[in-house]
C-alpha atoms as a PDB file:
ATOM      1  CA  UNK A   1     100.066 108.183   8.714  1.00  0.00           C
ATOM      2  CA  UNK A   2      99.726 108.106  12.776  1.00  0.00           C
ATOM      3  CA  UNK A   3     101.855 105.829  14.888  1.00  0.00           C
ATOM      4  CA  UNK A   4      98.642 103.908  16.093  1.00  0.00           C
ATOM      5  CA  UNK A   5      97.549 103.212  12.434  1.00  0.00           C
ATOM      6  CA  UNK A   6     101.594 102.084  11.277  1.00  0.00           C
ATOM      7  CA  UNK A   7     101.558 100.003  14.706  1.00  0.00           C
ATOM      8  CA  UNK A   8      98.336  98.297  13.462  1.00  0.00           C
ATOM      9  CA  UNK A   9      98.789  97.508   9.545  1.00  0.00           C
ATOM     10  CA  UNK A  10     102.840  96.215  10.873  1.00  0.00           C
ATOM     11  CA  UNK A  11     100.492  93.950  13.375  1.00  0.00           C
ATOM     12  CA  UNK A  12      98.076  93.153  10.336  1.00  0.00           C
ATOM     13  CA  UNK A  13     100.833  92.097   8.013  1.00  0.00           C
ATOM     14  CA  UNK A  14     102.884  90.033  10.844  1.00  0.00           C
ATOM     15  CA  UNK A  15      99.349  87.771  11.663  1.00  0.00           C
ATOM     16  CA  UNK A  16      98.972  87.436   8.115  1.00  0.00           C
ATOM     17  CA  UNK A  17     102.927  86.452   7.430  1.00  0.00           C
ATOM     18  CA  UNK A  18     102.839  83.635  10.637  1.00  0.00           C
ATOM     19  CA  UNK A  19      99.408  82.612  10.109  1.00  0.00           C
ATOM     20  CA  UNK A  20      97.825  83.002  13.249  1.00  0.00           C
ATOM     21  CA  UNK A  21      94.078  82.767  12.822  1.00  0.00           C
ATOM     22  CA  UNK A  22      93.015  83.746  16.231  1.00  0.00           C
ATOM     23  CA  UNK A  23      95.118  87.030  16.206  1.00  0.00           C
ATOM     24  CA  UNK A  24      93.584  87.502  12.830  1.00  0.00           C
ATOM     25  CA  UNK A  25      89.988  87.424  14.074  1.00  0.00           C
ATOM     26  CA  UNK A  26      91.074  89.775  16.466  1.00  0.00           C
ATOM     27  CA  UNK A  27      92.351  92.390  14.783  1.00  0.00           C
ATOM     28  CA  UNK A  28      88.922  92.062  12.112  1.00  0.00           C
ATOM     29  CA  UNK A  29      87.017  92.200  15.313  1.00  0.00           C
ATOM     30  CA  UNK A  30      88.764  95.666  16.511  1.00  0.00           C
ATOM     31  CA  UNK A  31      88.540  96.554  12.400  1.00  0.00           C
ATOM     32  CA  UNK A  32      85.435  96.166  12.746  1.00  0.00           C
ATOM     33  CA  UNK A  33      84.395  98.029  15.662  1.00  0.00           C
ATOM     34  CA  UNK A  34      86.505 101.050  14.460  1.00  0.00           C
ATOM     35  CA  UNK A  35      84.317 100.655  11.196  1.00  0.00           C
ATOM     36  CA  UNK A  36      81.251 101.192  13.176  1.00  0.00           C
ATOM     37  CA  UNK A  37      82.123 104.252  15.457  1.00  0.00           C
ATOM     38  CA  UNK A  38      83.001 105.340  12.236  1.00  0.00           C
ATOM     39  CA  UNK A  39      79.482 105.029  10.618  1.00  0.00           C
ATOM     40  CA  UNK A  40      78.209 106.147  14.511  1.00  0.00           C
ATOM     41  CA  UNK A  41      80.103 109.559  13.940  1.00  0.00           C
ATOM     42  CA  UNK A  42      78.883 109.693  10.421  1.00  0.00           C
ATOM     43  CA  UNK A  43      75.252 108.972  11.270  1.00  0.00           C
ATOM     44  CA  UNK A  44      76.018 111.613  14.014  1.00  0.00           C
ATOM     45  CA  UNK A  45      77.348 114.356  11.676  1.00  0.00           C
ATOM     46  CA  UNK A  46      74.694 114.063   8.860  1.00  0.00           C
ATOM     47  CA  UNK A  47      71.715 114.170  11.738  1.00  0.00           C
ATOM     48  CA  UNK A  48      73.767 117.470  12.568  1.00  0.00           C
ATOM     49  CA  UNK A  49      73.777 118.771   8.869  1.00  0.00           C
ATOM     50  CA  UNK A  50      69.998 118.293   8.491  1.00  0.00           C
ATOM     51  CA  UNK A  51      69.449 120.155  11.624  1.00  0.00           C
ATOM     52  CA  UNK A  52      70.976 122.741  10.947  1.00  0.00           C
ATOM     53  CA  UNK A  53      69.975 122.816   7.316  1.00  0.00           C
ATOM     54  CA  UNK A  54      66.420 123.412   9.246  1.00  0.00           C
ATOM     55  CA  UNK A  55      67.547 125.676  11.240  1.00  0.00           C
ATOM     56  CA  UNK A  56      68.776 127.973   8.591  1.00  0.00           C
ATOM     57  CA  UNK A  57      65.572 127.672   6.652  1.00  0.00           C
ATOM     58  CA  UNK A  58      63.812 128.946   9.653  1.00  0.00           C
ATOM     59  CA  UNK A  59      65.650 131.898  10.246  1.00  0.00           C
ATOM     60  CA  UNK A  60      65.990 132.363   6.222  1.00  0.00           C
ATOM     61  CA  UNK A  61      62.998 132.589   4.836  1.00  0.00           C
ATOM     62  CA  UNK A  62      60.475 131.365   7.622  1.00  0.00           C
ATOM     63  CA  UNK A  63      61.100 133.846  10.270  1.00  0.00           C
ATOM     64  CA  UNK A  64      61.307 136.984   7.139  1.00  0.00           C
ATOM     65  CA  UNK A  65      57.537 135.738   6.323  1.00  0.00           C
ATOM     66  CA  UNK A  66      56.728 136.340   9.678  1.00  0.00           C
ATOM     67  CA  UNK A  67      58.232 139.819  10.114  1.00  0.00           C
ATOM     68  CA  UNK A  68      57.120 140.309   6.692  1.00  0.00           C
ATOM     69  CA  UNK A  69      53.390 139.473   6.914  1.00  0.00           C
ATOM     70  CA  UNK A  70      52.643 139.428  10.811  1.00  0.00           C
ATOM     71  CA  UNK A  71      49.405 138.202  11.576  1.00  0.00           C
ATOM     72  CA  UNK A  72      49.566 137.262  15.128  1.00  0.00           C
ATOM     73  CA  UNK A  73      47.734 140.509  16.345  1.00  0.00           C
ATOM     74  CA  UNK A  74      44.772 139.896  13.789  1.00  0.00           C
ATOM     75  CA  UNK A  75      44.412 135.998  14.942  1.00  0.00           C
ATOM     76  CA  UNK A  76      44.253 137.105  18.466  1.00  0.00           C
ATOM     77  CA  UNK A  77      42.008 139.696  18.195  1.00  0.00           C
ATOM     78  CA  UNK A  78      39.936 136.766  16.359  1.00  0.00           C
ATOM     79  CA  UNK A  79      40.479 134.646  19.133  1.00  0.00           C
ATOM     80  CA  UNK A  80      38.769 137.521  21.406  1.00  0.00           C
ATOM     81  CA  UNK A  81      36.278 138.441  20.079  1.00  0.00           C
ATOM     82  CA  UNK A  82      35.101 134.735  19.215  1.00  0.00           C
ATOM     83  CA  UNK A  83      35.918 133.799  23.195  1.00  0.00           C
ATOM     84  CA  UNK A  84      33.656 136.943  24.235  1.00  0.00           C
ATOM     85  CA  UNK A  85      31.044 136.218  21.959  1.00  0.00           C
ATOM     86  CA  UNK A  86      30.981 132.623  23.388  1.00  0.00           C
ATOM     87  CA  UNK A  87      30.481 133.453  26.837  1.00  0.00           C
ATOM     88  CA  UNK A  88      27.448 135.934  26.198  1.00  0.00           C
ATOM     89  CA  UNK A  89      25.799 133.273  24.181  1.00  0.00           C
ATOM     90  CA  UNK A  90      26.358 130.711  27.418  1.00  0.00           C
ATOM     91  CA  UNK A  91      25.587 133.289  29.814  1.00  0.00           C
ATOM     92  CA  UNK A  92      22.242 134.264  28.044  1.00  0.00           C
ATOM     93  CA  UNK A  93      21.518 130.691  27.629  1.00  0.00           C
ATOM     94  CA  UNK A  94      22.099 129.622  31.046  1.00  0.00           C
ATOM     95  CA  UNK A  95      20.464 132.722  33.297  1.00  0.00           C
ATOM     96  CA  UNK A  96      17.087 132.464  33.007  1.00  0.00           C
ATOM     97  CA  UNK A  97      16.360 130.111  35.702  1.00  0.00           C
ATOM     98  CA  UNK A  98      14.069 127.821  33.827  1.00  0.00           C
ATOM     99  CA  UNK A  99      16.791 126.785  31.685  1.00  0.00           C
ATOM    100  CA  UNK A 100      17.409 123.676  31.475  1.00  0.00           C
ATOM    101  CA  UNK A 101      21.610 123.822  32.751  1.00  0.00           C
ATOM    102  CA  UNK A 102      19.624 125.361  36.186  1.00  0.00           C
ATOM    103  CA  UNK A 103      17.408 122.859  36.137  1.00  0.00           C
ATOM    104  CA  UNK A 104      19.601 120.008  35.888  1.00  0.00           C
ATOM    105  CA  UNK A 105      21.780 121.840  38.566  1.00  0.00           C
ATOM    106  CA  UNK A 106      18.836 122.115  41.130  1.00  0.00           C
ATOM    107  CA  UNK A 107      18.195 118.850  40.719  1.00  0.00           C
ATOM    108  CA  UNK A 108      22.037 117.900  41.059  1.00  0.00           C
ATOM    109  CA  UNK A 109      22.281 120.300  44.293  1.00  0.00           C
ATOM    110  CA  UNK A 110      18.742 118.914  46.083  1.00  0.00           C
ATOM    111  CA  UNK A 111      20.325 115.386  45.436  1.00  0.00           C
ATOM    112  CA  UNK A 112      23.919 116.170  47.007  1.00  0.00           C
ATOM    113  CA  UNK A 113      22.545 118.082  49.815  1.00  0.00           C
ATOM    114  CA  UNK A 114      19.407 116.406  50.509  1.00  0.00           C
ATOM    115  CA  UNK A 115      21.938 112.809  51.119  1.00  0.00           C
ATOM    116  CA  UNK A 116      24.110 114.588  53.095  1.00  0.00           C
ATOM    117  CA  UNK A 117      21.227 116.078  55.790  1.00  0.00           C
ATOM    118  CA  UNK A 118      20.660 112.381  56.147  1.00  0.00           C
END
């Protein structure tokens, strides 16, 4: 047993011998406190276990699928080709200039510019 923890179980057993209350709650009050850094460290150390727990299952079996089975290239080349066919469908939508998007800008410029000249 460590000197500190002797020193305070003599100290325990003394307060309880002579009675003092006040010493008593004392001592239950620094009990107490070492009770809850206690559960603090615990908390602290299971937290840590479940982290890493996730961490391993990453690099375990997560990060094998990946390597395994990649399928980043194919969903970006997805992601292309869906962004390029996008813009030629707005672009062919918007360039004839009796569309309506020119329209509403022509009006939107006129009104801009024409309150400005004023």
């Amino acid at each position: 047993m460590s000197n500190g923890k002797a020193d305070h179980i003599d100290l325990l057993i003394k307060t309880l011998i002579h009675g003092d209350s006040a010493e008593l709650k004392d001592l239950r009050a620094n009990d107490l406190d070492g009770k809850s850094s206690s559960y603090q460290v615990y908390t602290f150390l299971d937290l840590e276990q479940k982290r890493l727990e996730k961490i391993q299952s990453l690099f375990s079996e997560k990060l094998n699928k990946v390597l395994r089975y990649p399928q980043i290239e194919r969903l970006l080349q997805d992601q292309e080709e869906q962004q390029e066919d996008l813009l030629i469908l707005i672009t062919e939508k918007i360039r004839p200039s009796e569309s309506i998007f020119n329209q509403k800008m022509k009006i939107l410029w006129e009104k801009v510019f024409s309150e400005t000249a004023k």
